[in-house]
ModelCIF file with pLDDT and N, C-alpha, C, O atoms, coordinates in Angstrom:
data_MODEL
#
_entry.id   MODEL 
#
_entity.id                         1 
_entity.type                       polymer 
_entity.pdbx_number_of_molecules   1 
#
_entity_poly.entity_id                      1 
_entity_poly.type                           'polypeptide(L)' 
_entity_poly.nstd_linkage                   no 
_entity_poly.nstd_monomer                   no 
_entity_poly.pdbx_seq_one_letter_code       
;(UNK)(UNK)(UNK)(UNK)(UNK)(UNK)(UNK)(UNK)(UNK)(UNK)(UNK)(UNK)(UNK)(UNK)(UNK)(UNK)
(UNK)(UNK)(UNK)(UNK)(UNK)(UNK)(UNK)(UNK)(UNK)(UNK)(UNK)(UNK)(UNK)(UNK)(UNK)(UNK)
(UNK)(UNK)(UNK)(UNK)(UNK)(UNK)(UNK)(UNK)(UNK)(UNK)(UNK)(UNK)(UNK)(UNK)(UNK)
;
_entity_poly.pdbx_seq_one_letter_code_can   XXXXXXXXXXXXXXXXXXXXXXXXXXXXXXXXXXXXXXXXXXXXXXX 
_entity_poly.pdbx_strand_id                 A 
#
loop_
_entity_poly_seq.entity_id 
_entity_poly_seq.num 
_entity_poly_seq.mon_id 
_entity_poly_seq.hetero 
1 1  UNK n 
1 2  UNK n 
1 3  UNK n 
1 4  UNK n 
1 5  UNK n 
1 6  UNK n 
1 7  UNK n 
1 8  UNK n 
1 9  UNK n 
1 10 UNK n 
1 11 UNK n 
1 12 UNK n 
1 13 UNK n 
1 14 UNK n 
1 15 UNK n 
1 16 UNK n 
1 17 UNK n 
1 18 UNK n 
1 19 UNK n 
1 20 UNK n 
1 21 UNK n 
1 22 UNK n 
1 23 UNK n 
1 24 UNK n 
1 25 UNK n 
1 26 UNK n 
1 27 UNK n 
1 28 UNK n 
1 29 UNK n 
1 30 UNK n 
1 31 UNK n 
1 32 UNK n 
1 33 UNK n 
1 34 UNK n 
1 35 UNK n 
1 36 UNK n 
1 37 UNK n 
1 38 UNK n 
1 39 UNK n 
1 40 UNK n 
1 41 UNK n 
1 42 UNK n 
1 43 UNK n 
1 44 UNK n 
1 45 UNK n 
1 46 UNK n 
1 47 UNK n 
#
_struct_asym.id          A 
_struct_asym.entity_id   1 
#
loop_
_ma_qa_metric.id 
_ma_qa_metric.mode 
_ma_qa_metric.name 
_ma_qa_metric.software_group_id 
_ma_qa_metric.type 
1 global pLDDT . pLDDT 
2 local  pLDDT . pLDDT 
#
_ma_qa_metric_global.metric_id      1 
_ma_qa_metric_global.metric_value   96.43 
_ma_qa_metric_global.model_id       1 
_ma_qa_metric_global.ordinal_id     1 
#
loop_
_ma_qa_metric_local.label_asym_id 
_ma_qa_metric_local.label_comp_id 
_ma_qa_metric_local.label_seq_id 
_ma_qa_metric_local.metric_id 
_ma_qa_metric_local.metric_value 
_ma_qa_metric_local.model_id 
_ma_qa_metric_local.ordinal_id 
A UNK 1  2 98.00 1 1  
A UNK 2  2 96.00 1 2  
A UNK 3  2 93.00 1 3  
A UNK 4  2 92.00 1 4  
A UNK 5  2 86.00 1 5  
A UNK 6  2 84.00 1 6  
A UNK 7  2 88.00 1 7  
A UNK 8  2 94.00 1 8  
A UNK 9  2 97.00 1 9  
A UNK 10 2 98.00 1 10 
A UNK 11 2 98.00 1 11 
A UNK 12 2 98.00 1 12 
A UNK 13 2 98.00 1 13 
A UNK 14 2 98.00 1 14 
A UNK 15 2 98.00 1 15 
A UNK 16 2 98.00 1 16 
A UNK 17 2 98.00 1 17 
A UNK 18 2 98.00 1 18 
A UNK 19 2 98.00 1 19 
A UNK 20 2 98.00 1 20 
A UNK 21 2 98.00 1 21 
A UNK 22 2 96.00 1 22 
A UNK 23 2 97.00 1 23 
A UNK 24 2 98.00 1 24 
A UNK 25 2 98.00 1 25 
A UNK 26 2 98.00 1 26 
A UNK 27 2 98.00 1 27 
A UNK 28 2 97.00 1 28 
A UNK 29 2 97.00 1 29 
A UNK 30 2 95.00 1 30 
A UNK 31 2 94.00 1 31 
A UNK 32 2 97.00 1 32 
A UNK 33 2 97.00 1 33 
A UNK 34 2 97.00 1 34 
A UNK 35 2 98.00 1 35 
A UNK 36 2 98.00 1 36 
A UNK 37 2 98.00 1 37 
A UNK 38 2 97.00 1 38 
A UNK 39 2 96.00 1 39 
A UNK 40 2 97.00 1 40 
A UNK 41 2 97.00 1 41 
A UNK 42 2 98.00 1 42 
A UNK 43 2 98.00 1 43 
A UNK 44 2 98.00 1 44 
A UNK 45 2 98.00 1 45 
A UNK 46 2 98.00 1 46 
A UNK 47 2 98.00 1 47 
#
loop_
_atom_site.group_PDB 
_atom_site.id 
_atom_site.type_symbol 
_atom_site.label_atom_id 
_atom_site.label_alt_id 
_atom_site.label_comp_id 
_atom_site.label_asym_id 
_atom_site.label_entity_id 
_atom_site.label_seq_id 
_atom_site.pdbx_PDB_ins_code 
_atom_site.Cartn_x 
_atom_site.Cartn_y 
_atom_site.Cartn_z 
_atom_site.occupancy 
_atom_site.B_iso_or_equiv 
_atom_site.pdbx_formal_charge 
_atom_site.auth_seq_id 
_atom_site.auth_comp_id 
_atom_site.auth_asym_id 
_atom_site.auth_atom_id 
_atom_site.pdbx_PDB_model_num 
ATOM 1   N N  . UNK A 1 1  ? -98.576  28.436 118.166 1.00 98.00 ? 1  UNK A N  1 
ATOM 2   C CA . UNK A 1 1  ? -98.005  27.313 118.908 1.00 98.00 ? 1  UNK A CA 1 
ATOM 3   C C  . UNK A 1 1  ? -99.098  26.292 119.185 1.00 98.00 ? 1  UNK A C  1 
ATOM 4   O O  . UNK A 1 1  ? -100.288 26.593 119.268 1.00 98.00 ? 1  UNK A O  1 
ATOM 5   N N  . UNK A 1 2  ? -98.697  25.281 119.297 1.00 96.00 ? 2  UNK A N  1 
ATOM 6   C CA . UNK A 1 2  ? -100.002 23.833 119.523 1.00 96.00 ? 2  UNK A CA 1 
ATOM 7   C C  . UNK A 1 2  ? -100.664 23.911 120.448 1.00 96.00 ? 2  UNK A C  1 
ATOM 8   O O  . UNK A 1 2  ? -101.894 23.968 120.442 1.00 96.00 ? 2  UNK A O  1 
ATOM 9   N N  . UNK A 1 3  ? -99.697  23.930 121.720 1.00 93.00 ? 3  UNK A N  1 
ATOM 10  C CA . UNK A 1 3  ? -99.705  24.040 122.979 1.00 93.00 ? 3  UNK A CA 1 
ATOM 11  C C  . UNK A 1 3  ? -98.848  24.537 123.944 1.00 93.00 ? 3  UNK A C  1 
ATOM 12  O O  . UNK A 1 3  ? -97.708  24.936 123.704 1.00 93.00 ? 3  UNK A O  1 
ATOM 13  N N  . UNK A 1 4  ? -99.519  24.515 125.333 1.00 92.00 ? 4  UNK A N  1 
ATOM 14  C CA . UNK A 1 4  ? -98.628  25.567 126.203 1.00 92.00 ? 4  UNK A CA 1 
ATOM 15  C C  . UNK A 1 4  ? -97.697  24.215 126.831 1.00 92.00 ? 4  UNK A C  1 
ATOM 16  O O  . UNK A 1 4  ? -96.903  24.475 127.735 1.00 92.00 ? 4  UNK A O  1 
ATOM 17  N N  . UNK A 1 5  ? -97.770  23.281 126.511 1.00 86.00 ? 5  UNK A N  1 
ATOM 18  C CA . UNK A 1 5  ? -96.977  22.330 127.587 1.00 86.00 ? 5  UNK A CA 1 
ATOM 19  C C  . UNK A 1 5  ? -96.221  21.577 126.627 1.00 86.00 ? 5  UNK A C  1 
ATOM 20  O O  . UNK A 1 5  ? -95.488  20.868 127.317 1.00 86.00 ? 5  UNK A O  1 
ATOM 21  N N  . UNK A 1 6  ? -95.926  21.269 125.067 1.00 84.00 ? 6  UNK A N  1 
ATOM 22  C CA . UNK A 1 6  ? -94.651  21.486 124.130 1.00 84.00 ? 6  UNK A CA 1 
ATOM 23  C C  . UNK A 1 6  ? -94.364  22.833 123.553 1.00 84.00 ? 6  UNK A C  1 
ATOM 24  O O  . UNK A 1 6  ? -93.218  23.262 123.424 1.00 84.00 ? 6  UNK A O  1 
ATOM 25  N N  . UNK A 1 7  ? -95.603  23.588 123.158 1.00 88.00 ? 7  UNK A N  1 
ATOM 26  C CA . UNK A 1 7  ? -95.180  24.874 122.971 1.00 88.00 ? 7  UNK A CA 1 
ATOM 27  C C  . UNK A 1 7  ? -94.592  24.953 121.448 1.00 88.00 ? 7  UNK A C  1 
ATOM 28  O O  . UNK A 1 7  ? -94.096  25.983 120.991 1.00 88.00 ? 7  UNK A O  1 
ATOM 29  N N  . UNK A 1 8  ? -94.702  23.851 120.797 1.00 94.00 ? 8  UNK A N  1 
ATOM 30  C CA . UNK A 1 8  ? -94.312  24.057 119.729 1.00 94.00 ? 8  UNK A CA 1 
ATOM 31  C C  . UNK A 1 8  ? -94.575  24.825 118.481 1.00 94.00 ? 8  UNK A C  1 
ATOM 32  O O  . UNK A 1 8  ? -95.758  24.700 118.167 1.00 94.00 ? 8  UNK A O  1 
ATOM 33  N N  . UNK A 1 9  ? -93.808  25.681 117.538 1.00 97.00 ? 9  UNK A N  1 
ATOM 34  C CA . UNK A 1 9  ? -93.808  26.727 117.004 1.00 97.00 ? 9  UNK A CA 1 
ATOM 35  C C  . UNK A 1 9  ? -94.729  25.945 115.378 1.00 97.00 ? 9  UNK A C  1 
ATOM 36  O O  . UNK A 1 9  ? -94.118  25.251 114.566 1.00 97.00 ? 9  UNK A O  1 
ATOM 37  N N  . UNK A 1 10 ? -95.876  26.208 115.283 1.00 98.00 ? 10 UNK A N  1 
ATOM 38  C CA . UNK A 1 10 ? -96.636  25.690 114.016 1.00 98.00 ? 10 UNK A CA 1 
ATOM 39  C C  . UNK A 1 10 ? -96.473  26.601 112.832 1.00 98.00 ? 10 UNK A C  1 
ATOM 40  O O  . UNK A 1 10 ? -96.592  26.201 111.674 1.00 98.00 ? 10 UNK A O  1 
ATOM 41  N N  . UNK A 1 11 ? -96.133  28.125 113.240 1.00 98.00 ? 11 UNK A N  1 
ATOM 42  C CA . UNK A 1 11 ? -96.291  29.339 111.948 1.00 98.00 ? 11 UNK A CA 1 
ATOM 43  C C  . UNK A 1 11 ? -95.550  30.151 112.347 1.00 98.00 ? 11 UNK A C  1 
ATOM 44  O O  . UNK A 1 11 ? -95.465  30.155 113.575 1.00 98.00 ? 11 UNK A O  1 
ATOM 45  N N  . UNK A 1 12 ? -94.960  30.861 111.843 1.00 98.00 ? 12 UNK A N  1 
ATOM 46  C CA . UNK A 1 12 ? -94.081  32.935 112.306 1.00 98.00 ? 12 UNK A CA 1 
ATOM 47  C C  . UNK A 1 12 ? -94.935  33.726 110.739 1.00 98.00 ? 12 UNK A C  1 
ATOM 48  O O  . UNK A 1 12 ? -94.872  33.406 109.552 1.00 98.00 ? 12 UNK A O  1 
ATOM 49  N N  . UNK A 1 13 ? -95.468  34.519 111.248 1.00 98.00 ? 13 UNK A N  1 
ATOM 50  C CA . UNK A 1 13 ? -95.712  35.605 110.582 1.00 98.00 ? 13 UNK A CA 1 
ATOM 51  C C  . UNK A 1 13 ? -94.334  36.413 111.090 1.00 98.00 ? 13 UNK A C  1 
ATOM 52  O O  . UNK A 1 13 ? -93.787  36.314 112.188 1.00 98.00 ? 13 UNK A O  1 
ATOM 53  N N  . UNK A 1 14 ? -93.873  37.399 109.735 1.00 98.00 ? 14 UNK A N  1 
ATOM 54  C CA . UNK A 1 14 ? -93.133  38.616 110.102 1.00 98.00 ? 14 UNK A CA 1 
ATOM 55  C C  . UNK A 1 14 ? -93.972  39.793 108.955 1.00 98.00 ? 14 UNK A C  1 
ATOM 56  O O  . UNK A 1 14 ? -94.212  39.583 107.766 1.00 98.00 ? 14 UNK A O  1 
ATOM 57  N N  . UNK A 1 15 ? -94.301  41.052 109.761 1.00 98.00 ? 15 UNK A N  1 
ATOM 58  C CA . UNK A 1 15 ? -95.360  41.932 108.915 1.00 98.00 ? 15 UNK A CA 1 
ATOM 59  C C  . UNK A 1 15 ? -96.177  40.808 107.767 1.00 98.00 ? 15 UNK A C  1 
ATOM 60  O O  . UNK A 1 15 ? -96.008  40.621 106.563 1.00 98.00 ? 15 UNK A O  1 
ATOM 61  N N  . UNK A 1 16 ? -96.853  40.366 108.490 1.00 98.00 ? 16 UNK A N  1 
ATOM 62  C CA . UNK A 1 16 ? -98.137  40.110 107.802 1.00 98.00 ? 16 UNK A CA 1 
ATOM 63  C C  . UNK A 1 16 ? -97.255  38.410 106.977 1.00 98.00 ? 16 UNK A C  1 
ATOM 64  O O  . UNK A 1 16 ? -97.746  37.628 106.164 1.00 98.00 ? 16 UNK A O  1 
ATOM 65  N N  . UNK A 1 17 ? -96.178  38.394 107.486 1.00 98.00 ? 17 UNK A N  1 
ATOM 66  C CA . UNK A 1 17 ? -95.593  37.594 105.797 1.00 98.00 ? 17 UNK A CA 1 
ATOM 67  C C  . UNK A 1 17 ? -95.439  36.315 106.182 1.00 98.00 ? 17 UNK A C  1 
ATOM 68  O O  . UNK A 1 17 ? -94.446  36.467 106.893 1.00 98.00 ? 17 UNK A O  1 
ATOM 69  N N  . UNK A 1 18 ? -95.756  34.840 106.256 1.00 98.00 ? 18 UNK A N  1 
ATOM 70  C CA . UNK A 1 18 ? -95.332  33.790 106.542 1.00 98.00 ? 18 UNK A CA 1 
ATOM 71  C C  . UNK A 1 18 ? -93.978  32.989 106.201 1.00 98.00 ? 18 UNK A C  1 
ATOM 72  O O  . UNK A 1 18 ? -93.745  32.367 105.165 1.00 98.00 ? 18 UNK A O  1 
ATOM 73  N N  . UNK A 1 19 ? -93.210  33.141 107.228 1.00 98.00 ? 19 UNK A N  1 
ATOM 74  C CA . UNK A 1 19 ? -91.842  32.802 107.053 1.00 98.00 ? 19 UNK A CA 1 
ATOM 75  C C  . UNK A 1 19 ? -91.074  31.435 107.595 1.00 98.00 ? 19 UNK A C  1 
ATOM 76  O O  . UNK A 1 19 ? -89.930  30.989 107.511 1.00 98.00 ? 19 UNK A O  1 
ATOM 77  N N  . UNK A 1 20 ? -92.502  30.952 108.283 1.00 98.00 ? 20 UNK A N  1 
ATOM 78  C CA . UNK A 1 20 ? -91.945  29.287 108.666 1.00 98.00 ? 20 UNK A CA 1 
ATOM 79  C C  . UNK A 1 20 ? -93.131  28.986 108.747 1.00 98.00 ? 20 UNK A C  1 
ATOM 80  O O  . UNK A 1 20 ? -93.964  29.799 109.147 1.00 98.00 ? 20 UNK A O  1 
ATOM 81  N N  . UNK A 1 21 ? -93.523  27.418 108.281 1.00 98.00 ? 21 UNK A N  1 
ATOM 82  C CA . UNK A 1 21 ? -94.832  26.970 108.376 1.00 98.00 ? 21 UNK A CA 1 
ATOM 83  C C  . UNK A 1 21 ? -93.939  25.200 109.047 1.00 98.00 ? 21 UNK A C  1 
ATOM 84  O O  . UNK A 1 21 ? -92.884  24.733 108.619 1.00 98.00 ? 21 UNK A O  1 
ATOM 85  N N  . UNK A 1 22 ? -94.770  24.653 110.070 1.00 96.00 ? 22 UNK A N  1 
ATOM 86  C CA . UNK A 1 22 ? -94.812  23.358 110.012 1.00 96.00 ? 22 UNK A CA 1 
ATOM 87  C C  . UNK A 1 22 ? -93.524  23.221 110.179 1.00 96.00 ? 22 UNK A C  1 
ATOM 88  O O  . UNK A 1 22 ? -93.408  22.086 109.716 1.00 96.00 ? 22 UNK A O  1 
ATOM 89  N N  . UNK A 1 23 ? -92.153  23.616 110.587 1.00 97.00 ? 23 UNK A N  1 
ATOM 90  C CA . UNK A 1 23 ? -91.238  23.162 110.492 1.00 97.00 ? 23 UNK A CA 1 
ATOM 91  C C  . UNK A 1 23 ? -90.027  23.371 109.682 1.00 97.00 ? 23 UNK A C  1 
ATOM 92  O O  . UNK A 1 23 ? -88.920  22.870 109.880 1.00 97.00 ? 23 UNK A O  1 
ATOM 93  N N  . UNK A 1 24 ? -90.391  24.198 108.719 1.00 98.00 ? 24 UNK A N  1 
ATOM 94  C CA . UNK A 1 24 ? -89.972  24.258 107.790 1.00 98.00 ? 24 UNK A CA 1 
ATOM 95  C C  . UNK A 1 24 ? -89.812  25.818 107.790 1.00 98.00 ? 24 UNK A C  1 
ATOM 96  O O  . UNK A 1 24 ? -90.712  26.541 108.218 1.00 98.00 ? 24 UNK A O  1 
ATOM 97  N N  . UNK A 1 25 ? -88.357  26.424 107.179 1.00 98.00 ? 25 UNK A N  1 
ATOM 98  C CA . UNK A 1 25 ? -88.287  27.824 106.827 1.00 98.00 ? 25 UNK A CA 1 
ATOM 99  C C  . UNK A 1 25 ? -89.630  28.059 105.203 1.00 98.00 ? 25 UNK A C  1 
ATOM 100 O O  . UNK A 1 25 ? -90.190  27.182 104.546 1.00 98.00 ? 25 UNK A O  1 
ATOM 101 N N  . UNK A 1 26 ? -89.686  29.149 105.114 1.00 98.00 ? 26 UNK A N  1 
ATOM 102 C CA . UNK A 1 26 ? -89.910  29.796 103.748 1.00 98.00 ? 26 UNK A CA 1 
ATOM 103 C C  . UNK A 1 26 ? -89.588  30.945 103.396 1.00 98.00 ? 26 UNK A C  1 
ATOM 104 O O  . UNK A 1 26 ? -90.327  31.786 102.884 1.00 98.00 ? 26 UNK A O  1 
ATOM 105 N N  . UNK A 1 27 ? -88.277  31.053 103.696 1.00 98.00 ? 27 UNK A N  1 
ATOM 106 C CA . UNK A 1 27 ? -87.709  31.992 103.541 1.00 98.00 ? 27 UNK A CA 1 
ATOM 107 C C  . UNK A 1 27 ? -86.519  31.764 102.307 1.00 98.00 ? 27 UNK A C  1 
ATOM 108 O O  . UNK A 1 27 ? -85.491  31.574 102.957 1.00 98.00 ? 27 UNK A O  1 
ATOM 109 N N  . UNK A 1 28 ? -86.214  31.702 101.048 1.00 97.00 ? 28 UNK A N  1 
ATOM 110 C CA . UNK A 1 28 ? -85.708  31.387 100.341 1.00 97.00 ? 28 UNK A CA 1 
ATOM 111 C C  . UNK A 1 28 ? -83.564  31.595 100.253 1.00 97.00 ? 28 UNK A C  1 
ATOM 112 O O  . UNK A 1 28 ? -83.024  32.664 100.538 1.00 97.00 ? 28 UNK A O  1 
ATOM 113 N N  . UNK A 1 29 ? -82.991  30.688 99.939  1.00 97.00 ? 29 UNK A N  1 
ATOM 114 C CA . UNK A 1 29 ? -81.803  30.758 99.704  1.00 97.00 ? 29 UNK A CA 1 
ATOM 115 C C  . UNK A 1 29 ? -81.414  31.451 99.096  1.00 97.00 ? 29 UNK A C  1 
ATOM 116 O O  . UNK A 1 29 ? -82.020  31.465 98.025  1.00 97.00 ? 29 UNK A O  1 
ATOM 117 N N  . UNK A 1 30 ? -80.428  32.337 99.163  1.00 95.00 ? 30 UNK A N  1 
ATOM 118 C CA . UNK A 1 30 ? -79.830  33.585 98.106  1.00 95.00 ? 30 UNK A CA 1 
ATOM 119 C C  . UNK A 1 30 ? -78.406  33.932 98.432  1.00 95.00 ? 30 UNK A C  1 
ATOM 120 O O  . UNK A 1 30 ? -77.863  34.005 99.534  1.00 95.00 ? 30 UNK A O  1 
ATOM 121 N N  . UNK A 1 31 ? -77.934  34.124 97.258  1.00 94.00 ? 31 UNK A N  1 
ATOM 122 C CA . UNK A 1 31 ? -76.276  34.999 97.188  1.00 94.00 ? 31 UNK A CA 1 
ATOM 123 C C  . UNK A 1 31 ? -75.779  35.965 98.091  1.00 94.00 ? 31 UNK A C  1 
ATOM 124 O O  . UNK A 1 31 ? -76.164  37.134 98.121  1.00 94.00 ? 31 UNK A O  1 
ATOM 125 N N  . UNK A 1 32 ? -74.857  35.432 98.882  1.00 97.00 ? 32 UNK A N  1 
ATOM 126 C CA . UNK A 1 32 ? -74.276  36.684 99.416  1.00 97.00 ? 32 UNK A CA 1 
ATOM 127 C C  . UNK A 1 32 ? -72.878  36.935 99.320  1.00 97.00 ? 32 UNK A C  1 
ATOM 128 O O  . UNK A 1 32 ? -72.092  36.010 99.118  1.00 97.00 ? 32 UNK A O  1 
ATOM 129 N N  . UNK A 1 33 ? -72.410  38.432 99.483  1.00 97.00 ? 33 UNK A N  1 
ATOM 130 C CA . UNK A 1 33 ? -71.270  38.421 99.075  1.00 97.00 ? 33 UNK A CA 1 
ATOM 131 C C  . UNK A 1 33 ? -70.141  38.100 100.173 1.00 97.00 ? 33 UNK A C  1 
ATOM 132 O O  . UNK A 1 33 ? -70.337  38.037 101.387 1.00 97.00 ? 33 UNK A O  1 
ATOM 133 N N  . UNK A 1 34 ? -69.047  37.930 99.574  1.00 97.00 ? 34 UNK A N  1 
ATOM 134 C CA . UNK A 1 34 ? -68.036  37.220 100.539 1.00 97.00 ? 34 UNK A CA 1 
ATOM 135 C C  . UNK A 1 34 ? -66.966  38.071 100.252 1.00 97.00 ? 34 UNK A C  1 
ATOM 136 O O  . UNK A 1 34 ? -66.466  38.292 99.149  1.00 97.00 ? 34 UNK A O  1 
ATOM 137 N N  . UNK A 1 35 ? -66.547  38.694 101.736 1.00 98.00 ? 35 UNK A N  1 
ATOM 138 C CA . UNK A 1 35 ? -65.796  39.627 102.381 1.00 98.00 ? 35 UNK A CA 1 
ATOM 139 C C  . UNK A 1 35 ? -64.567  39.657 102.979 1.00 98.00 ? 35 UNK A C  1 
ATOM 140 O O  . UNK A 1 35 ? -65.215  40.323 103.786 1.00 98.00 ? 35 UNK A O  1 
ATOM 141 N N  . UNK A 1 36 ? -63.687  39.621 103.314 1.00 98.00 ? 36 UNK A N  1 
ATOM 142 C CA . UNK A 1 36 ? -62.478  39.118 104.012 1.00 98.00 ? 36 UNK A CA 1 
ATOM 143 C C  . UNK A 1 36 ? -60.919  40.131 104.434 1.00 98.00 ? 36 UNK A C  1 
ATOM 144 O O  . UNK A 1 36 ? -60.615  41.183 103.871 1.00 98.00 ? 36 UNK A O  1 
ATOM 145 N N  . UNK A 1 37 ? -60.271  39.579 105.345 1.00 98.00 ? 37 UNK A N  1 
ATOM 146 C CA . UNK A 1 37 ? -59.628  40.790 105.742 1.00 98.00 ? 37 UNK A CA 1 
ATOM 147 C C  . UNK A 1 37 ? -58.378  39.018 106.527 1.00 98.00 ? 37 UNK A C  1 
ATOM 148 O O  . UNK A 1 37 ? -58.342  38.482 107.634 1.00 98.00 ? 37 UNK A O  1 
ATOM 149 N N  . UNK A 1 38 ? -57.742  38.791 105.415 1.00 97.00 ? 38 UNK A N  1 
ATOM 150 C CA . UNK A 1 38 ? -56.818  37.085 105.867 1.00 97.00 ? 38 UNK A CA 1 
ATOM 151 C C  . UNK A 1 38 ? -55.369  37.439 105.317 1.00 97.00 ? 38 UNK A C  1 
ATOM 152 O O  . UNK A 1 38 ? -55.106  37.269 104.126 1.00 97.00 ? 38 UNK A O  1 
ATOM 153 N N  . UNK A 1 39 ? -54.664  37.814 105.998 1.00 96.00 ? 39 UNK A N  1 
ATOM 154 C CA . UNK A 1 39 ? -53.308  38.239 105.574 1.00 96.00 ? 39 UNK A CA 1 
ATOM 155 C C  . UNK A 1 39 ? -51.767  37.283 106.683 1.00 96.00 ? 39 UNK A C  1 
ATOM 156 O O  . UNK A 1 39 ? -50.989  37.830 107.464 1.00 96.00 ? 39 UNK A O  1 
ATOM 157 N N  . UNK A 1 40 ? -51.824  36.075 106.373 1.00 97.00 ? 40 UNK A N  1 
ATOM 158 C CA . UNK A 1 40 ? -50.503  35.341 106.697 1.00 97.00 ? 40 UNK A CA 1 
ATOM 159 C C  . UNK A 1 40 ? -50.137  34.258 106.259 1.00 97.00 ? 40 UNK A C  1 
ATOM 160 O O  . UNK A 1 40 ? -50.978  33.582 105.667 1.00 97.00 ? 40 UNK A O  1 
ATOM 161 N N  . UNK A 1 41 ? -49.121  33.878 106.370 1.00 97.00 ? 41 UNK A N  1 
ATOM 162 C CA . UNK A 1 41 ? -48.510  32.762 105.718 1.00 97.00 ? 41 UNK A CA 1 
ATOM 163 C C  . UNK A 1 41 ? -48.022  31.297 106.685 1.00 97.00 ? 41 UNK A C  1 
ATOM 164 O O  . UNK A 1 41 ? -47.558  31.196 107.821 1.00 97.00 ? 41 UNK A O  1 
ATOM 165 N N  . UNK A 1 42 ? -48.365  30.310 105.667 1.00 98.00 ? 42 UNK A N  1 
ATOM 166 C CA . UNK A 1 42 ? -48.602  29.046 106.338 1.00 98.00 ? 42 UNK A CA 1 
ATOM 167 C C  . UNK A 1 42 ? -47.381  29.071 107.240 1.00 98.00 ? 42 UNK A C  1 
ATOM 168 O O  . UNK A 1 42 ? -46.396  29.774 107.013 1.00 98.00 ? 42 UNK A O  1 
ATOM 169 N N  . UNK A 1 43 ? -47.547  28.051 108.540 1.00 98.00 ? 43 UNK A N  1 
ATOM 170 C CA . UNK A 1 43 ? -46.574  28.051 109.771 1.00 98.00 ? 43 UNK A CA 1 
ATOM 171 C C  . UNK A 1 43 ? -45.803  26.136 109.751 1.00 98.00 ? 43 UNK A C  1 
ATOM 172 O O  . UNK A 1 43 ? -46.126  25.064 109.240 1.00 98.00 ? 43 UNK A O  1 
ATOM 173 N N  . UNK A 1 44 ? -44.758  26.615 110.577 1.00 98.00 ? 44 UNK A N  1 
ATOM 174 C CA . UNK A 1 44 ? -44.183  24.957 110.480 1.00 98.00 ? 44 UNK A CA 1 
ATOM 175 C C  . UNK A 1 44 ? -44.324  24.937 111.765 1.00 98.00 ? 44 UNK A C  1 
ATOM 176 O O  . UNK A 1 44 ? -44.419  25.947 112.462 1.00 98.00 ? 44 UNK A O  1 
ATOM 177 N N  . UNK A 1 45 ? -44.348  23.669 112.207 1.00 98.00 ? 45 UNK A N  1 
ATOM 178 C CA . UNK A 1 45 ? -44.718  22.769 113.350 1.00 98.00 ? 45 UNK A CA 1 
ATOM 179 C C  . UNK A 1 45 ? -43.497  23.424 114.332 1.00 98.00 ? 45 UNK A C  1 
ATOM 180 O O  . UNK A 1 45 ? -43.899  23.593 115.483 1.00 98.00 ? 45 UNK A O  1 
ATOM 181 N N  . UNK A 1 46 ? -42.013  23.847 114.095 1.00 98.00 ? 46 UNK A N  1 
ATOM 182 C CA . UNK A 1 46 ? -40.939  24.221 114.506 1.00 98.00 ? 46 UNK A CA 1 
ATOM 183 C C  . UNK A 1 46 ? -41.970  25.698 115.493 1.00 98.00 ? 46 UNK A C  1 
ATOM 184 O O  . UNK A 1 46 ? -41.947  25.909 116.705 1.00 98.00 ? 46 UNK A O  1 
ATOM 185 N N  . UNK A 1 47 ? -42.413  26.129 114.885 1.00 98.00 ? 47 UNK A N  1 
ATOM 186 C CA . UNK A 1 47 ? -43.046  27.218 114.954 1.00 98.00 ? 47 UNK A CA 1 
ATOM 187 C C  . UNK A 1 47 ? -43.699  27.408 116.408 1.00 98.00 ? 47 UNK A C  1 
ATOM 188 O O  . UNK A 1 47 ? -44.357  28.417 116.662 1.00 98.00 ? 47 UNK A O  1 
#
């Protein structure tokens, strides 16, 4: 952190690993799978 009076976050190590520098993640974008459990049918305004 810079300082104690903004306190702002400059680095995160996680085990040893640098995962945000400056603002910025570095932690990379990746695939995930998509799951779901959506079972009904559209409604009318009567409704």
């Amino acid at each position: 952190a810079d300082n104690l009076d903004n306190f702002n976050v400059q680095a995160t190590y996680i085990n040893g690993e640098l995962v945000a520098a400056n603002g910025a993640t570095r932690i990379a974008f990746g695939h995930s799978e998509e799951i779901n459990n959506f079972h009904t049918a559209p409604k009318q305004p009567a409704q």
